[in-house]
Protein backbone atom coordinates (compact mmCIF):
# COMPACT_ATOMS: atom_id res chain seq x y z
CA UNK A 1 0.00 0.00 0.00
CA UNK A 2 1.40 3.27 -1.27
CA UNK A 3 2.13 5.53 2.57
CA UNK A 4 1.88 8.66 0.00
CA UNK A 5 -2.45 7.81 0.28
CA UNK A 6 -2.47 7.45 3.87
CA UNK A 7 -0.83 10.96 4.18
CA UNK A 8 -4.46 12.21 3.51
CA UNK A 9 -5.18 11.36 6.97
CA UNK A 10 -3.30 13.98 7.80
CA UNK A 11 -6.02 16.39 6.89
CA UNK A 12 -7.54 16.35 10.32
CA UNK A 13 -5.40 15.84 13.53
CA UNK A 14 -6.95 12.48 13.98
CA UNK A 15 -8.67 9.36 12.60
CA UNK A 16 -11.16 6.84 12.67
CA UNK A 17 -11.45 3.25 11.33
CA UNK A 18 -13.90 4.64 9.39
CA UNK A 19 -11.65 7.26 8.10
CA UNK A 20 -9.33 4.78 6.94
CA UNK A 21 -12.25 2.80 5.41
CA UNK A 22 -13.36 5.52 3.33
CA UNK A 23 -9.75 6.90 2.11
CA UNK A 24 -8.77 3.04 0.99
CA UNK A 25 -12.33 1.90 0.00
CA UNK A 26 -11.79 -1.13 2.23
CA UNK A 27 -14.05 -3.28 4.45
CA UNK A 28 -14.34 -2.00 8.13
CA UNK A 29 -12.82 -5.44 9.51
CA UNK A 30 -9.85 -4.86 7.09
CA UNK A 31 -9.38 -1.18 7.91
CA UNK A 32 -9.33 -2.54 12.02
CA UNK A 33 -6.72 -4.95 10.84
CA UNK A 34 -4.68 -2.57 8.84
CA UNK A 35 -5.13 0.07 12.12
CA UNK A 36 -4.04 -2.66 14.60
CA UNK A 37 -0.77 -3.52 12.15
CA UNK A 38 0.02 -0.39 11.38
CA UNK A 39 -0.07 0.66 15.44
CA UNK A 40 2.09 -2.24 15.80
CA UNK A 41 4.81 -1.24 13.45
CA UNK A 42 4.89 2.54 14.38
CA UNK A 43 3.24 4.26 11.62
CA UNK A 44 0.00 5.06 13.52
CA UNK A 45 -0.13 6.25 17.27
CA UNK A 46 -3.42 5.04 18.94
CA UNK A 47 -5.03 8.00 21.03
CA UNK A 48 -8.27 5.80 22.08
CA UNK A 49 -10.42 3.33 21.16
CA UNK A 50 -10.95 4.18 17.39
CA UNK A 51 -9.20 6.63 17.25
CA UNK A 52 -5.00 7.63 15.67
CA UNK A 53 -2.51 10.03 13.99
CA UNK A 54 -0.22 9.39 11.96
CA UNK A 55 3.30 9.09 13.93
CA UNK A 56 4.72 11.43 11.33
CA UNK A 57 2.08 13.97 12.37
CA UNK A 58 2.22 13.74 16.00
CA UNK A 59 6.15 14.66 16.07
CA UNK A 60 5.33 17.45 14.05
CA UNK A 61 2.35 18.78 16.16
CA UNK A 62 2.12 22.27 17.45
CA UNK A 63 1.36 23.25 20.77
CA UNK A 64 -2.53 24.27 19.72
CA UNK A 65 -3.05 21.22 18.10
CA UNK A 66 -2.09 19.03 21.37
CA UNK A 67 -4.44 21.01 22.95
CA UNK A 68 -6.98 20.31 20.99
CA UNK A 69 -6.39 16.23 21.31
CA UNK A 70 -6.49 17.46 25.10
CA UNK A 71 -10.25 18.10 24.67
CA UNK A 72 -10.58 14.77 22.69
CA UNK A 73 -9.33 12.81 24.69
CA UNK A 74 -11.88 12.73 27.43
CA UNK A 75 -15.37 14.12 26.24
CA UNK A 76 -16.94 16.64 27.99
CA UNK A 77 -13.51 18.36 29.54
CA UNK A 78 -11.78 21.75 29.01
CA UNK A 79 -8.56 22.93 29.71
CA UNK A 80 -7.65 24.65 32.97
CA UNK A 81 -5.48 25.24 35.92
CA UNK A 82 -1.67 25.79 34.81
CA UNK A 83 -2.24 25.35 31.38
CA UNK A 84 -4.75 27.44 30.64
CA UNK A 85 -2.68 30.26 32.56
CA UNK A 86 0.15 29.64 30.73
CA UNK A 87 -1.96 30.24 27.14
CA UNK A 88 -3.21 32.87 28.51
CA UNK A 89 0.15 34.29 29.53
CA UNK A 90 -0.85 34.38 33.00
CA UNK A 91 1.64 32.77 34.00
CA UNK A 92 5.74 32.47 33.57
CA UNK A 93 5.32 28.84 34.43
CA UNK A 94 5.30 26.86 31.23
CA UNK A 95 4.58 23.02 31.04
CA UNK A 96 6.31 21.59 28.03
CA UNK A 97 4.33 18.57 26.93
CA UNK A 98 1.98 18.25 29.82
CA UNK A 99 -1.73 19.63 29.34
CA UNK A 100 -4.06 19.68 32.63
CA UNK A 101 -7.88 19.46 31.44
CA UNK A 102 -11.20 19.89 34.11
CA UNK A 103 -13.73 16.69 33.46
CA UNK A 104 -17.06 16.14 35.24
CA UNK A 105 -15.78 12.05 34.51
CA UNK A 106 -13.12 10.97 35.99
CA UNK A 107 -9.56 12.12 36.86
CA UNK A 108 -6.79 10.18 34.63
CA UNK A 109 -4.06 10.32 32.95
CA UNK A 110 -2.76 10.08 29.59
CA UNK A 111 0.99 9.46 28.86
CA UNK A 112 1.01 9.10 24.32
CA UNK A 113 4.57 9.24 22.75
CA UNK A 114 5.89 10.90 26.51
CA UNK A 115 3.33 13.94 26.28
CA UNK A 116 0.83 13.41 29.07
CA UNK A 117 -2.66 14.74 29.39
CA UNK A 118 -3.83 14.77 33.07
CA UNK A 119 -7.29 15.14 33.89
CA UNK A 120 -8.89 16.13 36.84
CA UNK A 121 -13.01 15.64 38.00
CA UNK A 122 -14.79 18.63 39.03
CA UNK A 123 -18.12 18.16 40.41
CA UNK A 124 -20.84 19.03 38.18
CA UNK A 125 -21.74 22.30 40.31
CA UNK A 126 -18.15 23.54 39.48
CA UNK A 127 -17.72 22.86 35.79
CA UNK A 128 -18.23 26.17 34.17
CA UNK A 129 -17.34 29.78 33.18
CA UNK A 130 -14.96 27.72 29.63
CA UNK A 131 -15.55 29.40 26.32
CA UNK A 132 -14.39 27.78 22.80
CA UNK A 133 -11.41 29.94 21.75
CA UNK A 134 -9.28 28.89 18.30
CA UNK A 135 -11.72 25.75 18.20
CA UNK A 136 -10.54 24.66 22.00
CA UNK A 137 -12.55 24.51 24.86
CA UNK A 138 -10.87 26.27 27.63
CA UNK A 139 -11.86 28.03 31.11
CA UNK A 140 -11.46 31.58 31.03
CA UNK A 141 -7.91 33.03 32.91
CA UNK A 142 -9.97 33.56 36.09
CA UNK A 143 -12.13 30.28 36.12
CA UNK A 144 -8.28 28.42 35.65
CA UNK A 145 -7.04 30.31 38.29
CA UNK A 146 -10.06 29.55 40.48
CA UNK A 147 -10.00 25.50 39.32
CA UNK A 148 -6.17 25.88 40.66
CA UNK A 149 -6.84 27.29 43.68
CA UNK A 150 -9.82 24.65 44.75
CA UNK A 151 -7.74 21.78 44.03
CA UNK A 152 -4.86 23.59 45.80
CA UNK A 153 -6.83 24.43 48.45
CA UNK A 154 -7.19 20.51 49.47
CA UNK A 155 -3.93 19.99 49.00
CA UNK A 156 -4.18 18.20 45.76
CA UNK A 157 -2.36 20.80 43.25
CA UNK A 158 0.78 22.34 43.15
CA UNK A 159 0.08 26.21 42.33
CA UNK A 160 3.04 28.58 41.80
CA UNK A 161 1.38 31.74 42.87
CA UNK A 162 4.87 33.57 42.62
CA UNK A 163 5.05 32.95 38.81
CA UNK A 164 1.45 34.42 38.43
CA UNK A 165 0.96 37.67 37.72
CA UNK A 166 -2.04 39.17 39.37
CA UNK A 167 -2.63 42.10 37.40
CA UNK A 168 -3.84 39.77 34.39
CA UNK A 169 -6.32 38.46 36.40
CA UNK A 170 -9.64 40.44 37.11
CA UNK A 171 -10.33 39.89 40.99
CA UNK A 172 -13.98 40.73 41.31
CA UNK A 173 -14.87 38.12 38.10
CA UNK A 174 -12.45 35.84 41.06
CA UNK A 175 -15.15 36.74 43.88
CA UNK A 176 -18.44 35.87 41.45
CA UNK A 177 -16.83 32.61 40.38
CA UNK A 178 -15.55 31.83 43.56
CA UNK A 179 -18.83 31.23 44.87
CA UNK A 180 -19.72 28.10 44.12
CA UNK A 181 -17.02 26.56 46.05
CA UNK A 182 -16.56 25.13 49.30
CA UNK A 183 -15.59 27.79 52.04
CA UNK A 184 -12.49 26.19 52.40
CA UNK A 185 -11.21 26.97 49.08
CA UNK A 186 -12.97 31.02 49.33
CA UNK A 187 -10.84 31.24 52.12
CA UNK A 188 -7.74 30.53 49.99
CA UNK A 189 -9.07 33.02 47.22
CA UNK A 190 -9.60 35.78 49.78
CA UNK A 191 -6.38 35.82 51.63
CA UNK A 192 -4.21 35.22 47.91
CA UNK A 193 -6.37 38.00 46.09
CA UNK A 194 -7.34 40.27 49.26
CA UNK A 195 -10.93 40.11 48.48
């Protein structure tokens, strides 16, 4: 099979069995076959059930477009906490090849090629305030910073408040999201923002 007609696939950042099926004018069963060998010998990087790039594409992707396999990935999610800040140049801490996401699933983790994709479950009350920017689902700077602080708050994130910078960040948007959260975490907001 010529590798020049599966370069097509690389029209979209990723691919289905049925992709493949359509491209080649194959039989599903042989396109899961051809998936499954070609995983096997390197050519095509499996992101999930169903679903691959090509491994020529993946070296090659830019920053954006791992974020948007971030949102992919695990369906409904969108990213947050340092990540977010960092897009948003909120931060001075950057995360190469490491993308932190907010899910109302499950928290998990997703190591592809040595670029992870963590994951972490919100509660359905607190997953909100993310607008779709450059076709990627992401919180705004001040819902990220809030998602941050709640997690840090309980002692399950590690926030570098020193590499933030504070005057990006609108504090009384901070005080209306900040709302829904547990006292615990307000607490944390108030005495880090003075509000």
């Amino acid at each position: 099979m010529q590798y020049s007609l599966l370069r097509k696939l690389r029209e979209k950042p990723f691919f289905t069995v049925k992709d493949l099926e359509a491209l080649l004018g194959i039989q599903r069963g042989s396109a899961r076959l051809l998936c499954h060998r070609y995983t096997k010998a390197g050519l095509f990087i499996r992101l999930k059930k169903n679903f691959y790039v090509l491994a020529e594409a993946w070296d090659a992707f830019s920053q954006e477009e791992l974020l948007r396999v971030s949102n992919f990935l695990q369906v409904p999610s969108y990213i947050s906490f340092t990540t977010a800040l960092s897009f948003y140049e909120v931060t001075t801490q950057v995360q190469r090849d490491f993308f932190e996401s907010a899910s109302t699933r499950r928290s998990e983790r997703y190591n592809i090629k040595g670029v992870v994709f963590n994951y972490y479950k919100l509660q359905e009350k607190l997953y909100f305030d993310f607008v779709k920017e450059r076709e990627l689902f992401i919180a705004t700077r001040e819902k990220a910073f809030v998602d941050a602080l709640y997690l840090h708050s309980f002692g399950k994130y590690r926030l570098d408040l020193s590499a933030i910078n504070m005057e990006r960040l609108d504090r009384k948007r901070i005080d209306i999201l900040s709302a829904r959260y547990p006292e615990k975490t307000r607490n944390v907001i108030r005495r880090i923002c003075g509000i």
